[in-house]
N, C-alpha and C. Protein backbone atom coordinates (compact mmCIF):
# COMPACT_ATOMS: atom_id res chain seq x y z
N UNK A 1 50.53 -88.42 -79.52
CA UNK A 1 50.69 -88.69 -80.94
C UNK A 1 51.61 -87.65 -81.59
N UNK A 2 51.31 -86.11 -80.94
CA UNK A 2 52.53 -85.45 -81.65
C UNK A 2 53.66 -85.59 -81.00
N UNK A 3 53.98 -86.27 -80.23
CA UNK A 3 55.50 -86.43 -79.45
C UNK A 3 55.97 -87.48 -81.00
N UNK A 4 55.15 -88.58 -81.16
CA UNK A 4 55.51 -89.98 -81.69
C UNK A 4 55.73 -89.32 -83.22
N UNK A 5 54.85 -88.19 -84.14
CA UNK A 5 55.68 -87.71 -85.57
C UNK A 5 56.53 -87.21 -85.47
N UNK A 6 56.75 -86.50 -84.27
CA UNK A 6 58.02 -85.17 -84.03
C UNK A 6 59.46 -86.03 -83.44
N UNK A 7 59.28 -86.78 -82.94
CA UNK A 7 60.16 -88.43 -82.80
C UNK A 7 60.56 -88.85 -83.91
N UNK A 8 59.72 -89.54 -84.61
CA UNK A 8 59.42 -89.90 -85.69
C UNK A 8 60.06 -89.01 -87.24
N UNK A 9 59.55 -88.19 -87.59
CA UNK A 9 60.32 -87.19 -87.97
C UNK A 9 61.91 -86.65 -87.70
N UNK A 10 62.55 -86.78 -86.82
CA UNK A 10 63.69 -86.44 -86.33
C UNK A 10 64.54 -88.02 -86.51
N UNK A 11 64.19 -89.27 -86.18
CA UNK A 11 64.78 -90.84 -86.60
C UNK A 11 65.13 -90.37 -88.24
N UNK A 12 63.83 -90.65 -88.57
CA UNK A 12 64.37 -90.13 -90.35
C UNK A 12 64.85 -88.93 -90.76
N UNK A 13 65.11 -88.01 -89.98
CA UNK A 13 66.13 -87.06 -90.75
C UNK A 13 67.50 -87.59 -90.31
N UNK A 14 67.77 -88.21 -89.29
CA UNK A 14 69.20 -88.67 -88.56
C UNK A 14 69.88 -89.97 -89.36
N UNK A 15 68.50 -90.82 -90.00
CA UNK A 15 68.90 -91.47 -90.97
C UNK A 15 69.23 -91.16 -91.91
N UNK A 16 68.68 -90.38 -92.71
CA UNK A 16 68.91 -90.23 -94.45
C UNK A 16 70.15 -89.30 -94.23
N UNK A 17 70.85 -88.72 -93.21
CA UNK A 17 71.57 -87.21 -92.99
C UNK A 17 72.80 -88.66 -93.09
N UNK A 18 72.69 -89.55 -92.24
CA UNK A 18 73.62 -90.54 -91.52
C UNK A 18 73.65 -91.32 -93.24
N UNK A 19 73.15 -92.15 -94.13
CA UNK A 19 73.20 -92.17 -95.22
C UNK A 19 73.73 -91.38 -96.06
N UNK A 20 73.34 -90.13 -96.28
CA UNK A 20 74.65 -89.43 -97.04
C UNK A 20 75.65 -89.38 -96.89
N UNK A 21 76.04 -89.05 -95.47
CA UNK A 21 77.62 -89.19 -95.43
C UNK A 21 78.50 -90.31 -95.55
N UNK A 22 77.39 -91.55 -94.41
CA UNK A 22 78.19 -92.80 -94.68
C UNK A 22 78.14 -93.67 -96.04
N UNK A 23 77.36 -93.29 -96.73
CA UNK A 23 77.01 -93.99 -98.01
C UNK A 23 77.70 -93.46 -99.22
N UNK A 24 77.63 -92.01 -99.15
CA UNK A 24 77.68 -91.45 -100.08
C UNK A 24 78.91 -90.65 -99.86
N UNK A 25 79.08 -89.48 -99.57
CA UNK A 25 80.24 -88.62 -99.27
C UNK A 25 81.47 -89.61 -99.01
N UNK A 26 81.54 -90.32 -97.55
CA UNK A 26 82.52 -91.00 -96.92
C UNK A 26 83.18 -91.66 -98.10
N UNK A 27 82.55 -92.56 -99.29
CA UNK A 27 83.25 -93.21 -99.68
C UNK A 27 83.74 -92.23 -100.94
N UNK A 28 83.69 -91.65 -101.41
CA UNK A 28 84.06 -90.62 -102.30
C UNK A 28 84.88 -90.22 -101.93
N UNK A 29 85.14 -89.67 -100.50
CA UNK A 29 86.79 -89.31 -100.29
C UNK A 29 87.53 -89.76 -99.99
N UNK A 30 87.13 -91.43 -99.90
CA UNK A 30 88.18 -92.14 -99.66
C UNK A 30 88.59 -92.56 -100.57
N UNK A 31 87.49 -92.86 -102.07
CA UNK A 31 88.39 -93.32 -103.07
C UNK A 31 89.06 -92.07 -103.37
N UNK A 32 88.78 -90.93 -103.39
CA UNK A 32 89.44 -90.09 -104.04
C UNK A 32 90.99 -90.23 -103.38
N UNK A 33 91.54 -90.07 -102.00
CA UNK A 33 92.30 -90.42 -101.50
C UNK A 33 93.46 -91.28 -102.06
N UNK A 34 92.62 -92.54 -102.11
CA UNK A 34 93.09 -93.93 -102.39
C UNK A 34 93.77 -93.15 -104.12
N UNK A 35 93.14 -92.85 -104.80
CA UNK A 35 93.35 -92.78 -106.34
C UNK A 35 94.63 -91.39 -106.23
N UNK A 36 94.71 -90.66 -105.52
CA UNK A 36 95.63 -89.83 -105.34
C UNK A 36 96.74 -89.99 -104.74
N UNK A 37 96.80 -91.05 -103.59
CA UNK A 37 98.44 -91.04 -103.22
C UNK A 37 98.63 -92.75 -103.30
N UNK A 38 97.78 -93.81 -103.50
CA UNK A 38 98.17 -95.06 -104.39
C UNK A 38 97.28 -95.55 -105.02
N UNK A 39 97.40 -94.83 -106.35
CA UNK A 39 96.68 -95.43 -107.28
C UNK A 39 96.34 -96.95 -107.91
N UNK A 40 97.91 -97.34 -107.61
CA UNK A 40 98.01 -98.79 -108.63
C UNK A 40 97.43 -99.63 -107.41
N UNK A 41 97.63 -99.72 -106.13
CA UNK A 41 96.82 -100.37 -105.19
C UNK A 41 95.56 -100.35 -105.40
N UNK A 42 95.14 -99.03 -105.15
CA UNK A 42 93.30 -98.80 -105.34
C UNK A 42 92.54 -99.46 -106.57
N UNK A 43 93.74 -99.30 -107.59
CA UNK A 43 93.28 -99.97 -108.83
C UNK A 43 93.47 -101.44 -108.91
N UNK A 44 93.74 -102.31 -107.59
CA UNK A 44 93.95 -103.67 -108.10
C UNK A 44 95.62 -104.02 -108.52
N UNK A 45 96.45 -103.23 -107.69
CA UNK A 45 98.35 -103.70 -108.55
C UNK A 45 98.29 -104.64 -110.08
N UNK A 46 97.24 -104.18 -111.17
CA UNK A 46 97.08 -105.00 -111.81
C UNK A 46 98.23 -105.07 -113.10
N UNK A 47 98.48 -105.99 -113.43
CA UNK A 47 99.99 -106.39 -114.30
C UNK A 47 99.37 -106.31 -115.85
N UNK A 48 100.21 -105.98 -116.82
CA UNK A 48 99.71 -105.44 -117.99
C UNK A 48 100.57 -106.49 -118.97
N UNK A 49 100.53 -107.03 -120.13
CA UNK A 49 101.29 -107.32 -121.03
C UNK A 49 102.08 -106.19 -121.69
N UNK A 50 102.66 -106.56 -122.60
CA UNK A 50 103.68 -105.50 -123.89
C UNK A 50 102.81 -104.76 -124.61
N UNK A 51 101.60 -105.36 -124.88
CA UNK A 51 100.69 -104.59 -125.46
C UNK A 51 99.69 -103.96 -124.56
N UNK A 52 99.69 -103.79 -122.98
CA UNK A 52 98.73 -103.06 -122.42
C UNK A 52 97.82 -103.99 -122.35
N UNK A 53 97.34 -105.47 -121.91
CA UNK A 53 96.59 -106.13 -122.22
C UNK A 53 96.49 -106.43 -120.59
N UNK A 54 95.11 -106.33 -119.60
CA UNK A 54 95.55 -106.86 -118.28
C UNK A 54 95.96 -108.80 -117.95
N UNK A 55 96.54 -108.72 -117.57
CA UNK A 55 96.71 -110.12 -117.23
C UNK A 55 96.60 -110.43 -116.16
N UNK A 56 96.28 -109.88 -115.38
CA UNK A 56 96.31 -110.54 -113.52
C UNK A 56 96.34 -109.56 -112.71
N UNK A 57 96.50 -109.73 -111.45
CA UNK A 57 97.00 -109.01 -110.33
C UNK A 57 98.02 -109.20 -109.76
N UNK A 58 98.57 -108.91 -109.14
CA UNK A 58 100.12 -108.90 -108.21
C UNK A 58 99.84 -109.24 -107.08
N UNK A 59 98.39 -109.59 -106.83
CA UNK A 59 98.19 -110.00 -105.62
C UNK A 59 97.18 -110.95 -105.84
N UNK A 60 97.14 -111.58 -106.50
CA UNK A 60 96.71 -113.24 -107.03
C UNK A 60 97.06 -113.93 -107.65
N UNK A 61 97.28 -115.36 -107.61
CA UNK A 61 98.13 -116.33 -108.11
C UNK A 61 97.59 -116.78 -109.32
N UNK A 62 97.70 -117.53 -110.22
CA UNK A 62 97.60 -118.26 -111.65
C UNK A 62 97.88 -119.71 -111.63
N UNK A 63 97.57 -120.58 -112.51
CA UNK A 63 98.09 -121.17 -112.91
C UNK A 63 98.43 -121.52 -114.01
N UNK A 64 100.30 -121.74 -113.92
CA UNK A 64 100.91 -121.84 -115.12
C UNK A 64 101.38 -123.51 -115.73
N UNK A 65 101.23 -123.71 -116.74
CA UNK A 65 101.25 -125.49 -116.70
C UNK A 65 102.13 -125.36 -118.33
N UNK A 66 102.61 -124.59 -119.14
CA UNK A 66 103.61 -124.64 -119.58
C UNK A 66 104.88 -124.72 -119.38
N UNK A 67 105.67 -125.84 -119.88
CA UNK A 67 107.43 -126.13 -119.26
C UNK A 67 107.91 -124.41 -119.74
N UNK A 68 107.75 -123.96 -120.19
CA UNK A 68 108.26 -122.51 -120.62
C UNK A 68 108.01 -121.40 -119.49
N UNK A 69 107.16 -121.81 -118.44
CA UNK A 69 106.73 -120.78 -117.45
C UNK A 69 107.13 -121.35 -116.39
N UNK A 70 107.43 -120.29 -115.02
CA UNK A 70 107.47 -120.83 -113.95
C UNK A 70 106.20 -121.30 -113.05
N UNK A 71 106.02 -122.23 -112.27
CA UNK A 71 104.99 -123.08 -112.20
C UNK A 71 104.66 -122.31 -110.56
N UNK A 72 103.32 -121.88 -109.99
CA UNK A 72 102.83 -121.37 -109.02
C UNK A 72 102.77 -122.68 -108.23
N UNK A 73 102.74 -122.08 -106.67
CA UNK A 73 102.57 -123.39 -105.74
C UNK A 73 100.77 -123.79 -106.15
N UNK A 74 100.91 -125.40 -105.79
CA UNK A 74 99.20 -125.38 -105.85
C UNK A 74 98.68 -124.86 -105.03
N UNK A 75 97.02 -125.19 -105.83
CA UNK A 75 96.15 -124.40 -104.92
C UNK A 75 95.06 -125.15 -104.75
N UNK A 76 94.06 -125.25 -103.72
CA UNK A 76 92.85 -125.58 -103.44
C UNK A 76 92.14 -124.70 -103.79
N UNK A 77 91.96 -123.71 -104.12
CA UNK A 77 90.78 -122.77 -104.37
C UNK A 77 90.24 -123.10 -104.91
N UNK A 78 88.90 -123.77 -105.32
CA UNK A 78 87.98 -124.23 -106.16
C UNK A 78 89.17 -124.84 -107.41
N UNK A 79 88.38 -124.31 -108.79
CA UNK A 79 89.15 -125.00 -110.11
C UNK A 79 90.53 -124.73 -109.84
N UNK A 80 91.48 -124.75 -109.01
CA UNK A 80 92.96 -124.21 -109.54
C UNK A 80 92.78 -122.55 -109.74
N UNK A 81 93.25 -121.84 -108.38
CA UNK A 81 92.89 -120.61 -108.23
C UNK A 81 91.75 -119.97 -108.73
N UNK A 82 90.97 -120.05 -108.27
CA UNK A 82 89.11 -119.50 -108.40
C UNK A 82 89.10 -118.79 -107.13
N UNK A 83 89.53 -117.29 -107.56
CA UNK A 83 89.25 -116.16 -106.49
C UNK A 83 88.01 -116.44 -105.94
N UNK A 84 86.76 -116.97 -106.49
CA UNK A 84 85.42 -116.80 -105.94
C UNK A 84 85.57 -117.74 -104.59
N UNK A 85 86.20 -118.80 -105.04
CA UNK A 85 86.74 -120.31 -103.90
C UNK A 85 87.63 -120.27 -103.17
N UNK A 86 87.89 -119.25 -102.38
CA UNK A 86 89.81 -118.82 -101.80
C UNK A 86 89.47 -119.96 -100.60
N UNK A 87 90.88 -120.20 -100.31
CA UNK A 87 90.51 -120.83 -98.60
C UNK A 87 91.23 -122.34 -98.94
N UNK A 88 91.67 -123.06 -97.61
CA UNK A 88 92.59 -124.10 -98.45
C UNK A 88 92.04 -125.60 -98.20
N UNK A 89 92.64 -126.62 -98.70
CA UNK A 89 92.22 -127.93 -98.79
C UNK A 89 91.49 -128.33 -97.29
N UNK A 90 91.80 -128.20 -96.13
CA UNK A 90 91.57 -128.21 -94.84
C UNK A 90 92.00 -129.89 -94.45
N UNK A 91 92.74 -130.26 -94.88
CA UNK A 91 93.07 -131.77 -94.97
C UNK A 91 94.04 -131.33 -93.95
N UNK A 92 94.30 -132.57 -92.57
CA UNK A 92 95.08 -132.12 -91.42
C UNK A 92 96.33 -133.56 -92.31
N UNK A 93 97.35 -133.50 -91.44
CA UNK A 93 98.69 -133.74 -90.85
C UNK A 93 98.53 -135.14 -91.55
N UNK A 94 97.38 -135.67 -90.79
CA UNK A 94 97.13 -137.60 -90.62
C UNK A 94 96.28 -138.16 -91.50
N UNK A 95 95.81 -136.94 -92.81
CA UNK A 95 95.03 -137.41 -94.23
C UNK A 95 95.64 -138.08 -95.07
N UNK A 96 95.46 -139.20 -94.99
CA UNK A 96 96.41 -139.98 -96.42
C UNK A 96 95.66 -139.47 -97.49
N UNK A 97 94.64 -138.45 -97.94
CA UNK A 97 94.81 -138.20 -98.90
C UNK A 97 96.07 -137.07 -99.25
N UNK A 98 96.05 -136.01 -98.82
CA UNK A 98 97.22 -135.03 -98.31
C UNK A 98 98.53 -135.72 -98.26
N UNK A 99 98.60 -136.80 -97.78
CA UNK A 99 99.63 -138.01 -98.16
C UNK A 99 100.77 -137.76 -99.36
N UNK A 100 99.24 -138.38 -99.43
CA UNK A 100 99.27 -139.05 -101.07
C UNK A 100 99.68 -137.82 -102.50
N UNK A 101 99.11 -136.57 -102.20
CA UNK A 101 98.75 -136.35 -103.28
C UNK A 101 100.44 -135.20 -103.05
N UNK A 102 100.35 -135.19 -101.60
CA UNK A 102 101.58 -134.53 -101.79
C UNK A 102 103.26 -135.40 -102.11
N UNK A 103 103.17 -136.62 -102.09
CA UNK A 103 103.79 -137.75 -102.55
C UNK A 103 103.72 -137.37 -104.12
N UNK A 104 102.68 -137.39 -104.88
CA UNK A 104 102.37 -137.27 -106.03
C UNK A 104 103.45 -135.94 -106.66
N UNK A 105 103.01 -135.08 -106.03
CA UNK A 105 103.78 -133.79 -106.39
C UNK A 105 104.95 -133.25 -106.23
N UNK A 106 105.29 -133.93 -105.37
CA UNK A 106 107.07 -134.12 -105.04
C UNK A 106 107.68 -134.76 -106.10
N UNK A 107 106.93 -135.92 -106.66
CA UNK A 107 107.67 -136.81 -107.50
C UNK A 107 107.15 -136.03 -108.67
N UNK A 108 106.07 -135.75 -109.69
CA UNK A 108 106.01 -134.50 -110.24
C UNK A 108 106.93 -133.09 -110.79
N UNK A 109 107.51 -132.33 -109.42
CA UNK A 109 108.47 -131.67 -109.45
C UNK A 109 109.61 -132.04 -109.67
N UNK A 110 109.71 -133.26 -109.30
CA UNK A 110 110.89 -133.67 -109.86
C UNK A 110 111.65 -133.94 -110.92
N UNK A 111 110.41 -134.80 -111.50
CA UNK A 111 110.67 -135.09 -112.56
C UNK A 111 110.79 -134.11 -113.62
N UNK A 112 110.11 -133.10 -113.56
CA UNK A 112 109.52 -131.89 -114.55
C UNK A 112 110.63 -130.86 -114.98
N UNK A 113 111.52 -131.01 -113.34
CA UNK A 113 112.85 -130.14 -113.45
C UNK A 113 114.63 -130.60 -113.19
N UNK A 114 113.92 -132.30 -113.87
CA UNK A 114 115.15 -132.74 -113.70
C UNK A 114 115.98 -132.95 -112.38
N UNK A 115 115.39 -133.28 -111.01
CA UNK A 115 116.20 -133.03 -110.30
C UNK A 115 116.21 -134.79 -110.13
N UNK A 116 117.05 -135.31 -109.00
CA UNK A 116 117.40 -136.50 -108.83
C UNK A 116 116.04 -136.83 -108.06
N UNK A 117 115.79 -138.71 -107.96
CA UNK A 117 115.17 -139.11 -107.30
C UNK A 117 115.15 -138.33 -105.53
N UNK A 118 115.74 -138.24 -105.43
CA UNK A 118 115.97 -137.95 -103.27
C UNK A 118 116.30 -136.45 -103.31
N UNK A 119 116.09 -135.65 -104.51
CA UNK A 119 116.46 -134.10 -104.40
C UNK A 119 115.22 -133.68 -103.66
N UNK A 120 116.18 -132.82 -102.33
CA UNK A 120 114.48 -131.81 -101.76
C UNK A 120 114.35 -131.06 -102.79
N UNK A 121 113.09 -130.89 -101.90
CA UNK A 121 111.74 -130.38 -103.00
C UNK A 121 111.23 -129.36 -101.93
N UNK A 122 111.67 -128.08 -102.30
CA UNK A 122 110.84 -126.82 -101.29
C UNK A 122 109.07 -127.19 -100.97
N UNK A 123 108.85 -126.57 -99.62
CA UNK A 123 107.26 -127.10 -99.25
C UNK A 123 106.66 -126.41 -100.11
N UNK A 124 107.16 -125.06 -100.35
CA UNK A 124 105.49 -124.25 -101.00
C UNK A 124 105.64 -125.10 -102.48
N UNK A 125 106.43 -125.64 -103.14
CA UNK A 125 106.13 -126.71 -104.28
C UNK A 125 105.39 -127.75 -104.13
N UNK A 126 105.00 -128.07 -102.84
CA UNK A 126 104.28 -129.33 -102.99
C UNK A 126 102.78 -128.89 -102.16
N UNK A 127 102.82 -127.72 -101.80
CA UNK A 127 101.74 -127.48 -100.16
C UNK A 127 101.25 -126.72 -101.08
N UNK A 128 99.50 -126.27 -100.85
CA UNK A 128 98.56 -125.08 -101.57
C UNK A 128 99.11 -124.01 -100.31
N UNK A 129 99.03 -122.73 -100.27
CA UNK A 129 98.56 -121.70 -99.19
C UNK A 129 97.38 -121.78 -98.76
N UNK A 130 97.04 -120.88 -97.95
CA UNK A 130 96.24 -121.20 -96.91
C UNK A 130 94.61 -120.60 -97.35
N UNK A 131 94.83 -119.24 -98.31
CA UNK A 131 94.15 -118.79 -99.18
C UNK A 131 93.87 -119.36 -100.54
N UNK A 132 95.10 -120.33 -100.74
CA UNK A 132 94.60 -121.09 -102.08
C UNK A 132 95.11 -119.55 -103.71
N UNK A 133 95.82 -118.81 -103.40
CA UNK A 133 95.73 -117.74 -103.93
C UNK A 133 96.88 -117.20 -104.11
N UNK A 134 97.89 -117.91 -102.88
CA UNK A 134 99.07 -117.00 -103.18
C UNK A 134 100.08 -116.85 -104.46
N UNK A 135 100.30 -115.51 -104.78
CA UNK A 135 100.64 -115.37 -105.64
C UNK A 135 102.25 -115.34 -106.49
N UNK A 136 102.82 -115.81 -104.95
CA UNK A 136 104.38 -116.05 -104.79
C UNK A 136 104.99 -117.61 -104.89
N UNK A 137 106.24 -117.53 -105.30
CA UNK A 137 106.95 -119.23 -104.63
C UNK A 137 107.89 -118.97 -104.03
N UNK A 138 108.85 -119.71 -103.23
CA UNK A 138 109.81 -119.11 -102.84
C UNK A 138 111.03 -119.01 -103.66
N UNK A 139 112.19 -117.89 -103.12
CA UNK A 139 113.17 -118.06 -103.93
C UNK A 139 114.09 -119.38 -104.05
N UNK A 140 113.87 -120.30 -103.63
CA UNK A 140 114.81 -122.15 -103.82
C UNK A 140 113.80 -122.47 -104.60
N UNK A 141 112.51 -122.24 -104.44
CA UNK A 141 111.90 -123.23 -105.80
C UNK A 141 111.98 -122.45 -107.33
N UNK A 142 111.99 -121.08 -106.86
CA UNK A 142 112.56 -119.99 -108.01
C UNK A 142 113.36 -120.56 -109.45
N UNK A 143 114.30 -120.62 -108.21
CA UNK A 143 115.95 -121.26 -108.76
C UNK A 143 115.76 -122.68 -109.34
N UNK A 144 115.21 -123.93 -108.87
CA UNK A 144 115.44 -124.67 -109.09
C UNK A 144 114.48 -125.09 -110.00
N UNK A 145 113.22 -123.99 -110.46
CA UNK A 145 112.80 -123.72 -112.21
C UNK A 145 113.59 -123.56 -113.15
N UNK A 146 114.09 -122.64 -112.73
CA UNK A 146 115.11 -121.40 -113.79
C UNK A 146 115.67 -122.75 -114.70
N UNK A 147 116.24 -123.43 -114.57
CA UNK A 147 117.54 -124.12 -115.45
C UNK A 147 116.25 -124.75 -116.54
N UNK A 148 114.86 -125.30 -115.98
CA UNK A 148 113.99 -125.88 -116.93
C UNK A 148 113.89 -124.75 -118.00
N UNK A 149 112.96 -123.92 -117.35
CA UNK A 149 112.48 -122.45 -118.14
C UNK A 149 113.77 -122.45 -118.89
N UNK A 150 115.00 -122.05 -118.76
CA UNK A 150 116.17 -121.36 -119.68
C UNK A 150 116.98 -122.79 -120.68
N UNK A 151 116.06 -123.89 -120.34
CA UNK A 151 115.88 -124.44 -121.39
C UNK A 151 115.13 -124.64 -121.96
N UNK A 152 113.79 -124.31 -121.96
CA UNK A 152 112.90 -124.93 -123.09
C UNK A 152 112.66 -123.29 -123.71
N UNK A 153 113.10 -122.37 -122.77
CA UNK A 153 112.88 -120.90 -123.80
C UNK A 153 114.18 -120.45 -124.80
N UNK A 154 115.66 -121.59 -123.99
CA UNK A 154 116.69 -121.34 -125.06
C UNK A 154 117.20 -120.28 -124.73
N UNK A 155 117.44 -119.81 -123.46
CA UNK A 155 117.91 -118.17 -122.79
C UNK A 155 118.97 -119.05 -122.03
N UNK A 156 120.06 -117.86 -121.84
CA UNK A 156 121.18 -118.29 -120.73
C UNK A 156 120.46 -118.02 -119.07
N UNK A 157 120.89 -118.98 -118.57
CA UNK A 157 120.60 -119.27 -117.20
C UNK A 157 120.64 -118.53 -116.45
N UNK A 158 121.91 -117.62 -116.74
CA UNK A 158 122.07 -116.78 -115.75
C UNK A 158 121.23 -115.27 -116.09
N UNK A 159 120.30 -115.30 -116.96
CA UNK A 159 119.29 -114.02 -117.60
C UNK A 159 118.29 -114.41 -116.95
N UNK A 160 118.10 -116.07 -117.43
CA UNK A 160 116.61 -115.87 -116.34
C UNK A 160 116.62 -115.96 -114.61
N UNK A 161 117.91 -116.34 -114.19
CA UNK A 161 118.16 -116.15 -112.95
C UNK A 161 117.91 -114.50 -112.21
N UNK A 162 118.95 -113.59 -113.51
CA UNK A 162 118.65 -112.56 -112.87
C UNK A 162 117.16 -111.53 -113.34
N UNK A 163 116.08 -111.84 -113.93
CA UNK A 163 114.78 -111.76 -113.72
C UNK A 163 113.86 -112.33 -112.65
N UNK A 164 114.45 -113.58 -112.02
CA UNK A 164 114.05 -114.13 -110.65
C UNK A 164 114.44 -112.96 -109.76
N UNK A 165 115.43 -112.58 -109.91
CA UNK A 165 115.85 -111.64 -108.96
C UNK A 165 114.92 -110.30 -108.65
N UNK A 166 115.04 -109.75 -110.02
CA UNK A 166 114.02 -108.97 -110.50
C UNK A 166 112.70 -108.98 -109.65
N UNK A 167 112.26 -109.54 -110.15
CA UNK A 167 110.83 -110.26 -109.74
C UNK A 167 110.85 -110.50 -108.22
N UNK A 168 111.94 -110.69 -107.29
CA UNK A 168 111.46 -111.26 -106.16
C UNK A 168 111.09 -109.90 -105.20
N UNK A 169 110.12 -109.70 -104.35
CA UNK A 169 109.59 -108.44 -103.43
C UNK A 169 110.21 -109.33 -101.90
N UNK A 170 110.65 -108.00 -101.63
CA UNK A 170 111.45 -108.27 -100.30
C UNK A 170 109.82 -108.68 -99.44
N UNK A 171 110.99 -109.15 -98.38
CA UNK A 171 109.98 -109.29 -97.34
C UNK A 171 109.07 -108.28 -96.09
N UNK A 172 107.78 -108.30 -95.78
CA UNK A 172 107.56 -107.23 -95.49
C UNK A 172 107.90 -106.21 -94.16
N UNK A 173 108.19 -105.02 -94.69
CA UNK A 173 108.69 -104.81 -94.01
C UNK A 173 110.13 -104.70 -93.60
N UNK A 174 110.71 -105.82 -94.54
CA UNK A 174 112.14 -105.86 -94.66
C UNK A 174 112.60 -106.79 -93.57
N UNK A 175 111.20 -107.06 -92.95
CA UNK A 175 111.77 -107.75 -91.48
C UNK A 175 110.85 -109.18 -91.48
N UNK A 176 109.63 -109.18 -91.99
CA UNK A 176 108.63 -109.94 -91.97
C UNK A 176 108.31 -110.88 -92.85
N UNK A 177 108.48 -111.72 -92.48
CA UNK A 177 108.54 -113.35 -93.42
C UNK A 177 109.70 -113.55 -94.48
N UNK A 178 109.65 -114.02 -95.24
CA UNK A 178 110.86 -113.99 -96.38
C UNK A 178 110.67 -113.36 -97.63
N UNK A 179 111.33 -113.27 -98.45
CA UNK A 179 111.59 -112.78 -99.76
C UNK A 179 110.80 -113.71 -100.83
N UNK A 180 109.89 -113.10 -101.51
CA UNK A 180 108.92 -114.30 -102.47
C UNK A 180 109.01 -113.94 -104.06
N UNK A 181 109.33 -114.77 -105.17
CA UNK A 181 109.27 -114.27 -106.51
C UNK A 181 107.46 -114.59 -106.66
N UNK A 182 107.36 -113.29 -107.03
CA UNK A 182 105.61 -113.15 -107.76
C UNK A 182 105.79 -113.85 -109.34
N UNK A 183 105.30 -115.05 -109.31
CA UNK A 183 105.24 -115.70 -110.61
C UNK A 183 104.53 -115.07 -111.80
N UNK A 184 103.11 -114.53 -111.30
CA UNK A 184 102.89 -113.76 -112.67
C UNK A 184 103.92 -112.55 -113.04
N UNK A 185 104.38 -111.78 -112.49
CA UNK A 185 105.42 -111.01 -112.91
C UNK A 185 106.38 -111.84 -114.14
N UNK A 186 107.04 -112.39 -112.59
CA UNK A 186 108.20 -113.15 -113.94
C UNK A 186 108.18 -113.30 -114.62
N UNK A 187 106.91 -114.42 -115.00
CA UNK A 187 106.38 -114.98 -116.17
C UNK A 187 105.62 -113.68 -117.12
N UNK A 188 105.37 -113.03 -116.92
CA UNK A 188 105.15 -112.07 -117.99
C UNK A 188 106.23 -111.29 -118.48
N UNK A 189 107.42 -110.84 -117.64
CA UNK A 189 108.77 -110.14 -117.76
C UNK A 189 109.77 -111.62 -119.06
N UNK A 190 109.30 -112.67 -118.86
CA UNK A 190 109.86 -113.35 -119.77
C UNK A 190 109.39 -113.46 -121.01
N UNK A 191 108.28 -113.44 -120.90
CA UNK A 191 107.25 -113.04 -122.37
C UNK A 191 107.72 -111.80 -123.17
N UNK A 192 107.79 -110.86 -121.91
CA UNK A 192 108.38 -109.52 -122.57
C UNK A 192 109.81 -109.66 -123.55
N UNK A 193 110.75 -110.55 -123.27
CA UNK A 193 112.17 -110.90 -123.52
C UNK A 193 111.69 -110.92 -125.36
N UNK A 194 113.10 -110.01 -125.97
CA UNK A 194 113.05 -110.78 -127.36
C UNK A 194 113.74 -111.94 -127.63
């Protein structure tokens, strides 16, 4: 019996010792870390209005449904980007609903930005991501906003072109996947515009 308290005794000091550090200490110096050499990461890359007002993250998507804004690829995430709902439609290849609805949205984009009946239509304009979240479009569907936006905001084309520019984050790495304009950016960098 005194082997089994003196056992016993020694489990729970290895625990509560193993609890402080991993519970307690460990994460303290890691945020401290985190808050000292990247803050705006640790904090969420979160995007601010003119007045300091948060509006989003830089690493989550929106949706924008004013002709005055540039329009995010869809999303499946629950309501139309619902961080709580990430994850995507799961509809394969041979779903006529997926069909259909991407039929729908082709013709949609089209219409919305003026392009001709048989004009391609970039995929991430018509496809959700895979997270339902992403917070990018590519730079061809960028562009082939811009002329809507710099008309219904009444800006020269080539201003809001070069805020697309602005706005677009290389790819990672410089080597890894392509070049993406972050729509909430933009769209708040145009808000910013007098």
């Amino acid at each position: 019996m005194k082997q089994f308290i003196t056992e016993l005794r020694g489990a729970v000091t290895v625990t509560m010792v193993m609890a402080v550090v991993c519970c307690g200490i460990y994460p303290v110096v890691i945020f401290g870390i985190a808050q000292a050499t990247f803050p705006n990461q640790a904090n969420g890359s979160l995007l601010k209005d003119s007045a300091g007002t948060i509006r989003g993250s830089r690493l989550l998507g929106q949706q924008f449904t004013a002709d005055k804004y540039f329009q995010s690829r869809p999303s499946a995430a629950g309501n139309s980007y619902d961080a709580t709902s990430s994850g995507g439609s799961n509809l394969g290849p041979t779903s006529s609903n997926l069909v259909t609805s991407i039929a729908q949205r082709i013709s949609d984009y089209r219409s919305q930005n003026g392009l001709a009946t048989n004009a391609p239509v970039p995929a991430d304009a018509v496809t959700a991501s895979g997270s339902g979240l992403d917070p990018h479009i590519s730079l061809k569907n960028a562009e082939l906003q811009a002329a809507r936006v710099a008309k219904v905001r009444n800006l020269p084309l080539n201003k809001v072109l070069a805020l697309v520019c602005t706005n677009t984050d290389p790819a990672s790495l410089e080597i890894l996947g392509v070049p993406g304009v972050n729509v909430l950016a933009l769209n708040l960098a145009l808000d910013q515009l007098k």
